[in-house]
Protein backbone atom coordinates (compact mmCIF):
# COMPACT_ATOMS: atom_id res chain seq x y z
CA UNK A 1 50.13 93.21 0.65
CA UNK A 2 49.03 93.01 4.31
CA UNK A 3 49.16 96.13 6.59
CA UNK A 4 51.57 95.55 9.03
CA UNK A 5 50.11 95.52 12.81
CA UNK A 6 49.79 98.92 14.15
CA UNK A 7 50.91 99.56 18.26
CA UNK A 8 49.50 102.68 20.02
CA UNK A 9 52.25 103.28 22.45
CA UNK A 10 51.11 106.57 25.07
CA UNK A 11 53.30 108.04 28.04
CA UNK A 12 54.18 111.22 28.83
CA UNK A 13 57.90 110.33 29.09
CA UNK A 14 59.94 110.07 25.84
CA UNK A 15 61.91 107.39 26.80
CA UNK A 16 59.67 105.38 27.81
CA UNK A 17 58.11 105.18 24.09
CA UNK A 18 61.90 104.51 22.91
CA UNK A 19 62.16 101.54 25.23
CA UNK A 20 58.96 100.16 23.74
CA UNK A 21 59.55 100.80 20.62
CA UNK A 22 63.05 99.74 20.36
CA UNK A 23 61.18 95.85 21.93
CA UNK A 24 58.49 96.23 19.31
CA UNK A 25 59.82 97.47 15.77
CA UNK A 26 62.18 94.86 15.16
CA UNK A 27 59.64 92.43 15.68
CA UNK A 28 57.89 93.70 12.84
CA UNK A 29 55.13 96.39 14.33
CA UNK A 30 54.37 99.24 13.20
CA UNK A 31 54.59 102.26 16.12
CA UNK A 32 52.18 105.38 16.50
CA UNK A 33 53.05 107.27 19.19
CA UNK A 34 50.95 109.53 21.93
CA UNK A 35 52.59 111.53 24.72
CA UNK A 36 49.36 111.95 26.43
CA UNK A 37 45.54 111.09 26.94
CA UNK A 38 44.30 113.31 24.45
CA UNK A 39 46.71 112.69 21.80
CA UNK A 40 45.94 109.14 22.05
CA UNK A 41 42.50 109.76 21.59
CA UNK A 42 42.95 111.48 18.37
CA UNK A 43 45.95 109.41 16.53
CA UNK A 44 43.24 106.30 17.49
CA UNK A 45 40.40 108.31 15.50
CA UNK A 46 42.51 108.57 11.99
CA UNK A 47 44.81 105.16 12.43
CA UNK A 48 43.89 101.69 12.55
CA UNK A 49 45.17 100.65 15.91
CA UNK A 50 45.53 96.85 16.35
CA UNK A 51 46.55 97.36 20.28
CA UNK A 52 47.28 99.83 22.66
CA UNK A 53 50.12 99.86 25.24
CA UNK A 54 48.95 102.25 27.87
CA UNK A 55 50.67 104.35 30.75
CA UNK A 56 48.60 105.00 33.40
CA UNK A 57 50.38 108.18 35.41
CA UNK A 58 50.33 110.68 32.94
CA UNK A 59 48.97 114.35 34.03
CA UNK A 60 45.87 115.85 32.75
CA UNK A 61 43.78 112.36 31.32
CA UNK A 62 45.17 109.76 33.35
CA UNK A 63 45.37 105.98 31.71
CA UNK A 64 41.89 104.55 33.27
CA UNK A 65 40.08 107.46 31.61
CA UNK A 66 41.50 107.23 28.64
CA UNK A 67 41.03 103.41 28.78
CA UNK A 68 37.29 104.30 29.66
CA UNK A 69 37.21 106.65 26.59
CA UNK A 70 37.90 104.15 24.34
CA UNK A 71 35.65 101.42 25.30
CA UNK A 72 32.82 104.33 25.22
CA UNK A 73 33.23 103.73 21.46
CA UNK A 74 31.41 100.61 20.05
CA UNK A 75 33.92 100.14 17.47
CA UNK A 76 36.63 99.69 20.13
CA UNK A 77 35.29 97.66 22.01
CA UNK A 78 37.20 94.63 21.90
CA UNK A 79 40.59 96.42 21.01
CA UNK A 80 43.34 95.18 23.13
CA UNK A 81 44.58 97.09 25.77
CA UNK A 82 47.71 96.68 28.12
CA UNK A 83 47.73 99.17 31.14
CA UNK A 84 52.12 100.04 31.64
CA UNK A 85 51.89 100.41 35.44
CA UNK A 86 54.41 100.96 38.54
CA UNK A 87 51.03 100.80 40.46
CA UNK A 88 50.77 97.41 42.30
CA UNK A 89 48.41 97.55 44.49
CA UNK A 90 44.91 95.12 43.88
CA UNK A 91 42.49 98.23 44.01
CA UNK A 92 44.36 99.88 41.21
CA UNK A 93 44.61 96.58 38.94
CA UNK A 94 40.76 96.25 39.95
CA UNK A 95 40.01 99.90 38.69
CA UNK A 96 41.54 99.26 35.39
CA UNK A 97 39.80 96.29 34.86
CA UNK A 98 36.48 98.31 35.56
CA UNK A 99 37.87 100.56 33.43
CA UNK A 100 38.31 98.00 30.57
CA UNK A 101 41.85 97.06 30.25
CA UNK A 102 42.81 94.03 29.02
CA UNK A 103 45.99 93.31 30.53
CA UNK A 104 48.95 94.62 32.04
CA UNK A 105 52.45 95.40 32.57
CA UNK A 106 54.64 96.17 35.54
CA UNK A 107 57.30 99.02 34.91
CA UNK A 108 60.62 98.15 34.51
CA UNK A 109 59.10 96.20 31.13
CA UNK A 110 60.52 93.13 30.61
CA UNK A 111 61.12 92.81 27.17
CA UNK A 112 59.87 88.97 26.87
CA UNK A 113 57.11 89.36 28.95
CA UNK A 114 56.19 92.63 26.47
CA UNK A 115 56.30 90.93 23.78
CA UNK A 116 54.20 87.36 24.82
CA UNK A 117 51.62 89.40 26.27
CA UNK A 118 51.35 91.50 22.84
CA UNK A 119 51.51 88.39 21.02
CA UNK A 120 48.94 86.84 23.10
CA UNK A 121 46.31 89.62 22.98
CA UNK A 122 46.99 90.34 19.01
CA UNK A 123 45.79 86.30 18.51
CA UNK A 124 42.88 86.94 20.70
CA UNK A 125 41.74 90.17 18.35
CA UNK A 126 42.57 88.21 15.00
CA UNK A 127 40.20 85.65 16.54
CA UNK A 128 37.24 88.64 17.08
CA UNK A 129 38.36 90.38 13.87
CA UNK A 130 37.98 87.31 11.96
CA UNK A 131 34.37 86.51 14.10
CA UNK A 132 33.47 89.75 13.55
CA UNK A 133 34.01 89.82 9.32
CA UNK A 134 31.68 86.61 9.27
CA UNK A 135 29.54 87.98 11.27
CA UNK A 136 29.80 90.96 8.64
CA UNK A 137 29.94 89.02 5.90
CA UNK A 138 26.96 86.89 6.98
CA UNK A 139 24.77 89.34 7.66
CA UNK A 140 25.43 90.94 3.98
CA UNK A 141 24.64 87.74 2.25
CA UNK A 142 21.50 87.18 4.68
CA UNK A 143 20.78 90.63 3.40
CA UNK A 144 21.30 90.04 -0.11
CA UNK A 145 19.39 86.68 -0.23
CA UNK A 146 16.28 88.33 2.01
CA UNK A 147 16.38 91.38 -0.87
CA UNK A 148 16.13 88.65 -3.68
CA UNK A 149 13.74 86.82 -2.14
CA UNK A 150 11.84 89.70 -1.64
CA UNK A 151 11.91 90.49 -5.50
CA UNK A 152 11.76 87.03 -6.63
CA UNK A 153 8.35 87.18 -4.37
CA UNK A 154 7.29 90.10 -5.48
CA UNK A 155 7.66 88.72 -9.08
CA UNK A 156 5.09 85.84 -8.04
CA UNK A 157 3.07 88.04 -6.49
CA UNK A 158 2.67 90.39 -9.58
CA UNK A 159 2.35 87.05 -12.32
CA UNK A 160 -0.23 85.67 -9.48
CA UNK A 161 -2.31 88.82 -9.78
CA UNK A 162 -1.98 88.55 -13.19
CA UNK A 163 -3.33 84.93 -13.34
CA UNK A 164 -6.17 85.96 -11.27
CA UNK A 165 -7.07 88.99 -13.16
CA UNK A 166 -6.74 87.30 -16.43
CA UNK A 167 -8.76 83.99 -14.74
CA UNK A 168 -11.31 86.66 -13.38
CA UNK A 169 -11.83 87.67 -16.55
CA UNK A 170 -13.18 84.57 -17.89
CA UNK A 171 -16.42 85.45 -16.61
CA UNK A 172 -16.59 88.53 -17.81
CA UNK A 173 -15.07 87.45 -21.23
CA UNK A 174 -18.25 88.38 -23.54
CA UNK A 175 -18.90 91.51 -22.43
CA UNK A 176 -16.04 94.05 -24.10
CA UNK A 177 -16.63 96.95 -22.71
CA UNK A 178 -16.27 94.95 -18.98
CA UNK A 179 -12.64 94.38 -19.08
CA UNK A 180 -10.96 96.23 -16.93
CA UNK A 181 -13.79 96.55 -14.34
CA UNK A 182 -12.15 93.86 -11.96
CA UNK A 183 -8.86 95.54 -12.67
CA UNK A 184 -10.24 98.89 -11.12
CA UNK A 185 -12.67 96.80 -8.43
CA UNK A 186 -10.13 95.00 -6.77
CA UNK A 187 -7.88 98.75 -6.32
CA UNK A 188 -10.94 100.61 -4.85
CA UNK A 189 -11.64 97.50 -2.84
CA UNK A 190 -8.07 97.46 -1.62
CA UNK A 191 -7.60 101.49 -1.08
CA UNK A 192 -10.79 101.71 0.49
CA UNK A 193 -9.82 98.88 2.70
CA UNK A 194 -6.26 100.44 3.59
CA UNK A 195 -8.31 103.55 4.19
CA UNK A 196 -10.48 101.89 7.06
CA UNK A 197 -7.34 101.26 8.72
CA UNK A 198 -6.88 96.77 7.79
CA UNK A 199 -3.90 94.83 8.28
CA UNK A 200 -1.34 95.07 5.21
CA UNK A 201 -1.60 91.67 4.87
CA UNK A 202 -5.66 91.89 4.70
CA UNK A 203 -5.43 94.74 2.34
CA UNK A 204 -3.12 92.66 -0.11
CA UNK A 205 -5.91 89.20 0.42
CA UNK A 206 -8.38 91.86 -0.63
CA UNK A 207 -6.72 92.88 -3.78
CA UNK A 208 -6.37 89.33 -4.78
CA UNK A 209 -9.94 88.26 -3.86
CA UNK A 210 -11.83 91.11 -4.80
CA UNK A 211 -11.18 90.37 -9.09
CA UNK A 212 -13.36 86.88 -8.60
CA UNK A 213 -16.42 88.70 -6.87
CA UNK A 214 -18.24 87.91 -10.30
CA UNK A 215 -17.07 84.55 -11.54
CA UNK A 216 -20.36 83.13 -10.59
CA UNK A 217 -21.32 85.04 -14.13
CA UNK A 218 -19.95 81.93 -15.75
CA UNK A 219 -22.86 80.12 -14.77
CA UNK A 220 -25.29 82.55 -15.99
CA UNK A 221 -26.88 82.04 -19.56
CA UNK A 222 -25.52 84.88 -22.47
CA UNK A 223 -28.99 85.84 -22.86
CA UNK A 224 -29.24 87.27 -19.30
CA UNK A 225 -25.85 88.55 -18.79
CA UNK A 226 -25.96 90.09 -21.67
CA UNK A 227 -28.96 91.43 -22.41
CA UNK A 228 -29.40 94.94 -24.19
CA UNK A 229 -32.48 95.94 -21.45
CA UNK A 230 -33.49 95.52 -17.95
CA UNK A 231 -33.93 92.25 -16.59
CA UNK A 232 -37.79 91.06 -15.80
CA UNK A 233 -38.73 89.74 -12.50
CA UNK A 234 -37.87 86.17 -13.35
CA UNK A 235 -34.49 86.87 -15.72
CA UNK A 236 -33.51 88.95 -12.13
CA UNK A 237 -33.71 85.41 -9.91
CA UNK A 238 -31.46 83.85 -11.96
CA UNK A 239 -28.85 86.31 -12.11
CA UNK A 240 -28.64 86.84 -8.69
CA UNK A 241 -27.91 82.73 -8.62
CA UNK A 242 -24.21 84.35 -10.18
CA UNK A 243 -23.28 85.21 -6.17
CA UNK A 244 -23.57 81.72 -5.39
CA UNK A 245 -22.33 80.07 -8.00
CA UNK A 246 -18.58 82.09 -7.71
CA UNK A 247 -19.03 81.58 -4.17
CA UNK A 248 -19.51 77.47 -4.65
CA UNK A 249 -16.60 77.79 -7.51
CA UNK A 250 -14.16 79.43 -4.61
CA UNK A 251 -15.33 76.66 -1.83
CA UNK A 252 -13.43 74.45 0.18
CA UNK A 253 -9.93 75.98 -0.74
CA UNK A 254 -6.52 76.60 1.29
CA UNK A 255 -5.78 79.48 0.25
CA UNK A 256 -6.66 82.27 1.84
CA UNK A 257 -7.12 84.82 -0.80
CA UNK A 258 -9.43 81.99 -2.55
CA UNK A 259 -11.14 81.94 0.97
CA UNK A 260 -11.72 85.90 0.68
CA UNK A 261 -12.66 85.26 -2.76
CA UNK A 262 -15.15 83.09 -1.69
CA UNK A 263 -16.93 85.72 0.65
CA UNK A 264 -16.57 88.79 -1.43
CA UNK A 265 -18.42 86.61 -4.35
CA UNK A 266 -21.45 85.47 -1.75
CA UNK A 267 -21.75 88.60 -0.14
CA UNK A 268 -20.63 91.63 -2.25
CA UNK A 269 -24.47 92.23 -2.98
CA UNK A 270 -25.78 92.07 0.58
CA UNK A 271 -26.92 95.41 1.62
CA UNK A 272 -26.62 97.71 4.87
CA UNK A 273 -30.46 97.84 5.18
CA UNK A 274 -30.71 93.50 4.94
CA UNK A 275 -32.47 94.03 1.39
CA UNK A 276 -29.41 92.50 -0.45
CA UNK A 277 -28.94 88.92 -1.89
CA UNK A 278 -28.33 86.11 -1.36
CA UNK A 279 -28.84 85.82 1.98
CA UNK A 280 -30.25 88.62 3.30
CA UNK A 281 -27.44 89.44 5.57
CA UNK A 282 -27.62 93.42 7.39
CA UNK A 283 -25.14 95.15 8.98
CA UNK A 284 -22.37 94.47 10.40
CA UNK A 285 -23.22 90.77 9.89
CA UNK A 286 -22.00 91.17 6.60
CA UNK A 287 -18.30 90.55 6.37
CA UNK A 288 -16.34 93.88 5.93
CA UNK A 289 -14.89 92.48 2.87
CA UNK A 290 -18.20 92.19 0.94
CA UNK A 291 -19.16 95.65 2.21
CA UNK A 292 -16.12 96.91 0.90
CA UNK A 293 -16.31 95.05 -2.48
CA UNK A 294 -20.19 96.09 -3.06
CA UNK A 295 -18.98 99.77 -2.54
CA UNK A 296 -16.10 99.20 -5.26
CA UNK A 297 -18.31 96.78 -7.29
CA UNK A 298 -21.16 99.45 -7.37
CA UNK A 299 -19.38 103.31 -8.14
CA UNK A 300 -17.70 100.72 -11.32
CA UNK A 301 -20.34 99.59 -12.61
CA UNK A 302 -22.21 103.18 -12.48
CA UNK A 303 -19.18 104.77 -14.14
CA UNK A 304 -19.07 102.05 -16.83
CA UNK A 305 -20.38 101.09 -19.98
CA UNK A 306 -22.81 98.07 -19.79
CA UNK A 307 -25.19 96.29 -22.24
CA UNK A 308 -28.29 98.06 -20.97
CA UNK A 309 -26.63 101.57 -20.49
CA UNK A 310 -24.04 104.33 -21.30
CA UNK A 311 -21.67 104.94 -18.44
CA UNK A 312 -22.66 107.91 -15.70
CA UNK A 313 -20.75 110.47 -15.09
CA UNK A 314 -18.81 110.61 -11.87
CA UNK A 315 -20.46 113.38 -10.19
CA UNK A 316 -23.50 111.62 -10.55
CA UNK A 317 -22.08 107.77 -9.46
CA UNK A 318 -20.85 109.59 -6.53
CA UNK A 319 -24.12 111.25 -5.64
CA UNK A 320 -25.93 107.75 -5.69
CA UNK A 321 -23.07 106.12 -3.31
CA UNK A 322 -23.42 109.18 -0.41
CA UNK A 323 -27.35 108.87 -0.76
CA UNK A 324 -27.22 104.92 -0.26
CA UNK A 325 -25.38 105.34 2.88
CA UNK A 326 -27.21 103.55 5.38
CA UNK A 327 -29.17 101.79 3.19
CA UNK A 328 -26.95 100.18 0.35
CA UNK A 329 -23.45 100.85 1.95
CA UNK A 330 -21.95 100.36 5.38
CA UNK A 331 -21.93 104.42 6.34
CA UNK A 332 -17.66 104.00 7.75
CA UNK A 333 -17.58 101.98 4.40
CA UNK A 334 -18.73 104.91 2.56
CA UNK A 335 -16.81 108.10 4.89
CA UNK A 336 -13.68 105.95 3.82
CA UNK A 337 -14.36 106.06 0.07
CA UNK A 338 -15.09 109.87 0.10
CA UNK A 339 -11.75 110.11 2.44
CA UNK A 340 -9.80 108.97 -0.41
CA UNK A 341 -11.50 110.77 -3.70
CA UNK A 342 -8.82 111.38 -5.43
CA UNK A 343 -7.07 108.44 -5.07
CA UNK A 344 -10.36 106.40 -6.44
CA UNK A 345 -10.55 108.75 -9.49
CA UNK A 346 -6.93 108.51 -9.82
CA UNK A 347 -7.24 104.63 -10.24
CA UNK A 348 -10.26 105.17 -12.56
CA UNK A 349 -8.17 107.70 -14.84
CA UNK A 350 -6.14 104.66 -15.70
CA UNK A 351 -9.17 103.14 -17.31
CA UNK A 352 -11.38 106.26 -18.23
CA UNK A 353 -14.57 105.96 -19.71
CA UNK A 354 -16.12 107.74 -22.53
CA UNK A 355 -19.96 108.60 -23.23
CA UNK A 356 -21.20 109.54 -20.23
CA UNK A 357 -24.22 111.15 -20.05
CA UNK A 358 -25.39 113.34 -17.22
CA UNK A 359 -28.72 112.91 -14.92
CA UNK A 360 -30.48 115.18 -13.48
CA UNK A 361 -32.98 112.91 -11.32
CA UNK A 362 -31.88 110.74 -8.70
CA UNK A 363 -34.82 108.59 -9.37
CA UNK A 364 -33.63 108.32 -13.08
CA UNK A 365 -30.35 107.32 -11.90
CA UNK A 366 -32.34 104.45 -9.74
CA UNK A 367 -34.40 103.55 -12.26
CA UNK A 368 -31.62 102.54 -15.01
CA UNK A 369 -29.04 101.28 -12.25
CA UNK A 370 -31.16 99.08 -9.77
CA UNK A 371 -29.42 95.90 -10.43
CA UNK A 372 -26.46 97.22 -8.60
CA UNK A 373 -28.00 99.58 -6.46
């Protein structure tokens, strides 16, 4: 059942309101009553007031101030209001318009006037109210639609990560005790990247690229790649080919996370120092997303199991990244990765390693990691 339409009638005389109300309720309004500025005020706060007929000589809060009151409140601002006035003079008509009045009436009321002004200024606030509910209504279904958009993106995002990870693993597919290396490369890549301060949107590329830094291992014969001993002088050429070959796989594509994949797999074995491969690149001339990836790339393969050795303990990994600052790493490269400690060893937890067998000798360390140092 609809509410019936609810007139705020305020003066400080009691007959006054009568008259009004005896124009008013047989057409159907409802009537809430105010004998003054402040009582107005209040019976607007806890009724829902379709229009207010307003005296304006009323002692203490005079009409204009109430009107100016009321507009003060965003959710009244377009509620009609009709100033009751003996006043005639221009400057006081002007001064309630300034003060946000809508209309008004000339005391004696005439009752027909009265009631095709009311009638006139309720059709002009149906029009707003019913503006103002698409408006409302709009918005919520803009909202909901942006929300599911949001989680039906979020869905492709997740399967797309998926795709690549599982994709990524391809080249990696021989080697058992590999498989979740890319998993726990492309998070360090992409924490250690937040950490340096990157774009969201770079951090997320990163994520996605950093899992095909290796798929130029697809190229590389089973007896290198997987070889149970360290690789002779000759073996060594040919795996470093594996940098090239993902970064040939990634070429030429649109998309830019393929793009980043591109340059994490060509350059995520450059070094600081310009002894890296395969293109000798030093310093800053190596894009921050290889520097970043070789970082990742490196402290996982120290901590992991591989065909030619157990996995190292952490405290030991960790001891080879600090000392290869400067030469290896990017030194802000490496101050962000020991910023954010925990949160690296929080991402390895997920994936822990077993067997790992302590060194006491840096140059031991060296000696049985140099392909990724």
């Amino acid at each position: 059942m609809k509410d019936k339409t609810t007139i705020l009638i305020v003066d400080d005389q009691p007959q006054n309101i009568e008259l009004l109300e005896a124009y008013l309720a047989p057409q159907g309004y409802k009537i809430v009553k105010a004998a003054n500025g402040e009582e107005a005020l209040r019976k607007l706060s806890v009724n829902r007031i379709d229009l207010i007929l307003l005296d304006v000589m009323m002692p203490g809060m005079d009409g204009f101030e109430v009107t100016r009151k009321v507009r003060q409140n965003a959710t009244y601002r377009l509620l009609p209001i009709i100033l009751v006035t003996a006043l005639r003079e221009t400057e006081d008509r002007v001064k309630g318009i300034e003060a946000g009045c809508d209309d008004f009436i000339s005391k004696p009321v005439d009752k027909m006037e009265l009631l095709a002004r009311v009638r006139s200024l309720l059709k002009v606030k149906a029009y707003n109210d019913l503006l103002n509910n698409y408006r409302k209504e709009l918005k919520s279904e803009v909202t909901k639609r942006t929300e599911e958009l949001k989680h039906a993106l979020e869905k492709i995002k997740a399967a797309s990560l998926e795709t690549i990870y599982r994709l990524s693993m391809a080249s990696e597919y021989k080697d058992t005790d590999t498989g979740a290396h890319i998993k726990r490369m492309s998070r360090y890549s992409a924490a250690v990247a937040r950490r340096m301060g990157l774009a969201e949107e770079a951090v997320a590329t990163i994520l996605y690229a950093a899992p095909m830094h290796d798929l130029g291992k697809v190229g590389i014969p089973d007896r290198i790649l997987l070889k149970p001993a360290m690789l002779d002088a000759a073996e060594w050429e040919i795996m470093k080919q594996h940098s090239v070959i993902g970064a040939n796989i990634l070429k030429g594509s649109d998309a830019e996370f393929i793009r980043m994949g591109e340059i994490i797999a060509r350059s995520h074995h450059e070094k600081w120092d310009g002894n890296g491969y395969p293109d000798g690149l030093a310093g800053k001339d190596i894009p921050i997303a290889g520097r970043i990836a070789a970082i990742a790339d490196v402290f996982d393969a120290l901590t992991s199991k591989r065909p030619y050795k157990e996995p190292f303990p952490v405290e030991n990994s960790l001891f080879i990244i600090r000392n290869e600052s400067g030469s290896h790493f990017d030194p802000d490269v490496v101050d962000a990765f020991f910023a954010i400690q925990d949160e690296i060893l929080a991402i390895k937890k997920e994936y822990d390693n077993d067997n790992q067998q302590p060194f006491d000798d840096l140059s031991e360390l060296k000696a049985k990691s140099h392909q990724y140092i």
